[in-house]
Protein backbone atom coordinates (compact mmCIF):
# COMPACT_ATOMS: atom_id res chain seq x y z
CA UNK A 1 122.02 136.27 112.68
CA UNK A 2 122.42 134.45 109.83
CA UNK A 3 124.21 136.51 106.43
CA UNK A 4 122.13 136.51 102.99
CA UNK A 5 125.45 134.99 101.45
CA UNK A 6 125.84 131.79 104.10
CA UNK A 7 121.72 131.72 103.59
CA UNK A 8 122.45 131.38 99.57
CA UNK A 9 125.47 129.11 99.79
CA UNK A 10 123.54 126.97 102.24
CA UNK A 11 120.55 126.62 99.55
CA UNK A 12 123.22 125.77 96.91
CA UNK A 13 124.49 123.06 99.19
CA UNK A 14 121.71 121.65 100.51
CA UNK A 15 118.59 122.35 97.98
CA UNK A 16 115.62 124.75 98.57
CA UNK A 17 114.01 121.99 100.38
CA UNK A 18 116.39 121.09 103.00
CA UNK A 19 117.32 124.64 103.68
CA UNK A 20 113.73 125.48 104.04
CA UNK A 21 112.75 122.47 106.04
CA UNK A 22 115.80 123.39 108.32
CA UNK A 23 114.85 126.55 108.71
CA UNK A 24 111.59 125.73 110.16
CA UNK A 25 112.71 122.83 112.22
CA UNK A 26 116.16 124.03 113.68
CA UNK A 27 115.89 127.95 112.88
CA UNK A 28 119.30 127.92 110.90
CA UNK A 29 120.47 127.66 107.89
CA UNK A 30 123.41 124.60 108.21
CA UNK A 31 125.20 122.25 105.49
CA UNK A 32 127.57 120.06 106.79
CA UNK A 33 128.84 115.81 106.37
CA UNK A 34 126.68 113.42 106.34
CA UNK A 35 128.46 111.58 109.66
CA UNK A 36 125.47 108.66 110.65
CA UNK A 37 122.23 107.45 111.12
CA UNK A 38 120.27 106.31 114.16
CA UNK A 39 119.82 102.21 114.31
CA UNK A 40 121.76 101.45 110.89
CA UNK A 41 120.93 98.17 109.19
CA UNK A 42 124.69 97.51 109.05
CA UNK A 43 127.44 98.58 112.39
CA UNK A 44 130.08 98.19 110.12
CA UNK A 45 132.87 100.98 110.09
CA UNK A 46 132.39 101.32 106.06
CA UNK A 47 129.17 102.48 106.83
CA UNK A 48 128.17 104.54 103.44
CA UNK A 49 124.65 106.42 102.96
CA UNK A 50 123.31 103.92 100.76
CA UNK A 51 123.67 101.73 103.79
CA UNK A 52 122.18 104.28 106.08
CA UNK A 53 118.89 103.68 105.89
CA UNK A 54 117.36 103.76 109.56
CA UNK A 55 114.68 103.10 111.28
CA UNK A 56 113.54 106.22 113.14
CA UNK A 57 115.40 108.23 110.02
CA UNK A 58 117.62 111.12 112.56
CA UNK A 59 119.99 112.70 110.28
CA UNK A 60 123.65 113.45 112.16
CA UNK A 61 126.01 116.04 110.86
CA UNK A 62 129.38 117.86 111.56
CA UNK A 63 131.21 120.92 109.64
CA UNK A 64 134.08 122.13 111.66
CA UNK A 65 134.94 124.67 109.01
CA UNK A 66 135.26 127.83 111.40
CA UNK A 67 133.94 130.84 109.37
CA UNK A 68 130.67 128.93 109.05
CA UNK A 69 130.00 127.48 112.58
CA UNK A 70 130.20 128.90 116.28
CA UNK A 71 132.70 126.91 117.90
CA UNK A 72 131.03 123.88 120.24
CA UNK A 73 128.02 123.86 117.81
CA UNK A 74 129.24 121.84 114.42
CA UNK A 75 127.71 118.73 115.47
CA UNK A 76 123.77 118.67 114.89
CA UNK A 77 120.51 116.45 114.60
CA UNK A 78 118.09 116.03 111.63
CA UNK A 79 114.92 114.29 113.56
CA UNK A 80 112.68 112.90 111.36
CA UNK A 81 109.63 113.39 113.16
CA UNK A 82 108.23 116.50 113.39
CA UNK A 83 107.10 117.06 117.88
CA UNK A 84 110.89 116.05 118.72
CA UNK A 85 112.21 115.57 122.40
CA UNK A 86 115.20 114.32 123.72
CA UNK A 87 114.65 111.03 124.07
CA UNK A 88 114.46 110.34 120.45
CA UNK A 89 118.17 110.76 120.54
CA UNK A 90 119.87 107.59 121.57
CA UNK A 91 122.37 107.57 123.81
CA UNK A 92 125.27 106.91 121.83
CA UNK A 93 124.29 109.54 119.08
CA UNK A 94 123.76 112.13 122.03
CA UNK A 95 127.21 111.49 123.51
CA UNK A 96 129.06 112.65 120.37
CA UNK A 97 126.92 115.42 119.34
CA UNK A 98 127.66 116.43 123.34
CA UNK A 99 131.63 115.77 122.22
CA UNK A 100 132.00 113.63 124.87
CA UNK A 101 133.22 111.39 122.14
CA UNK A 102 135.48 112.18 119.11
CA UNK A 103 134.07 109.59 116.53
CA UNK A 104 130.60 109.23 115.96
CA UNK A 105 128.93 105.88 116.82
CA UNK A 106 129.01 104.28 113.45
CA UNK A 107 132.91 105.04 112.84
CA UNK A 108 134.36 104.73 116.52
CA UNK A 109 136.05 100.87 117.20
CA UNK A 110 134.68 100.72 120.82
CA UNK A 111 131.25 101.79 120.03
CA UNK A 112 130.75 99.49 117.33
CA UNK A 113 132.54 96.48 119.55
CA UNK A 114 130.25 97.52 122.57
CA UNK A 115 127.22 96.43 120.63
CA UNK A 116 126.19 92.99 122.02
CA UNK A 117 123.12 90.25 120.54
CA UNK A 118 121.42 89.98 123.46
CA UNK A 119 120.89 94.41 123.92
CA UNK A 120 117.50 95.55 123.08
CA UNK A 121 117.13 98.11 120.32
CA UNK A 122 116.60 101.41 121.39
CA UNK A 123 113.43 102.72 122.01
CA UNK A 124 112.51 106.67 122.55
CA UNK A 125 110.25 107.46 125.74
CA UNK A 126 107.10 107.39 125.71
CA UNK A 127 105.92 108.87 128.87
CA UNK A 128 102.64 110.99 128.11
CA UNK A 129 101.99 109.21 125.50
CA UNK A 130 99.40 106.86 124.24
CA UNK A 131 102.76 103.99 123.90
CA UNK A 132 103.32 104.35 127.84
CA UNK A 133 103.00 102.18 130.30
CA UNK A 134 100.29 101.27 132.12
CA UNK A 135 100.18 99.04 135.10
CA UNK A 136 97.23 97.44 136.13
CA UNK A 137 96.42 95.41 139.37
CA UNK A 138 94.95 91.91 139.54
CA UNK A 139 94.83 92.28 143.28
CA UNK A 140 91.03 92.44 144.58
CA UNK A 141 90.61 95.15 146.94
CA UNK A 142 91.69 95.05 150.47
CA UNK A 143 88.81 97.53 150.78
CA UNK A 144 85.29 97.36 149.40
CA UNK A 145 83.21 100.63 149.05
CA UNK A 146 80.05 101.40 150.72
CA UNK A 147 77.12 101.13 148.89
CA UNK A 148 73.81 101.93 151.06
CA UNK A 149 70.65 99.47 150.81
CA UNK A 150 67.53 101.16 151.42
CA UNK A 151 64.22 99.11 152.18
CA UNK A 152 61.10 100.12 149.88
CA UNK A 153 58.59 102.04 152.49
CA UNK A 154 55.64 100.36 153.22
């Protein structure tokens, strides 16, 4: 349960908007740093906000400032689109907000190294979707249906 006073310092730190869009999207009231965004035009370790602009716009944050946070859940997602599912985490982003790693993508040496030209950008899943895939066969039939033929009646 969240307390009236971390619900009013939370709109002070954040704005009405945030707070209420947060609210509605992650059911808590949370103000933390800025840490990253998804896909960043630069992978540089100065990485600022001005340079954060994204292309699926995810939001990451920390606060590890104990009276406000239960311990193992400082780390959160901002999605930008509204039906979220896992998948629209990338893998890198979901291993630090999992604290598997220490430094988020953007600021950790070996993530930023690990990046190669010839990777593909990530893409979220789009299984049950109208993006999925869909094979189709150009094999003709092995077998072909029955269709009756009926003489006209004399």
């Amino acid at each position: 349960m969240v307390s009236v006073h971390r619900y009013i310092r939370s709109i002070y730190r954040v704005g009405f908007r945030a707070w209420w869009r947060q609210l509605n999207y992650i059911g808590d009231a949370k103000s933390g740093r800025l840490v990253g965004a998804n896909q960043c035009v630069s992978w540089t370790r100065a990485c600022t906000y001005s340079s954060l602009i994204c292309r699926f716009g995810n939001r990451y944050y920390e606060n590890y400032n104990a009276e406000e946070e239960v311990p193992g859940r400082q780390r959160w997602v901002d999605l930008a689109q509204h039906h979220y599912h896992a998948s629209q985490v990338p893998l890198e982003w979901h291993s630090w907000i999992s604290h598997i790693r220490k430094d988020p993508p953007n600021e950790d040496a070996v993530m930023v190294a690990s990046r190669r030209p010839w990777q593909q950008p990530w893409t979220e899943n789009l299984t049950g979707t109208r993006g999925a895939y869909k094979p189709y066969n150009t094999v003709a039939p092995k077998i072909d249906a029955w269709e009756p033929k009926s003489a006209p009646r004399a």
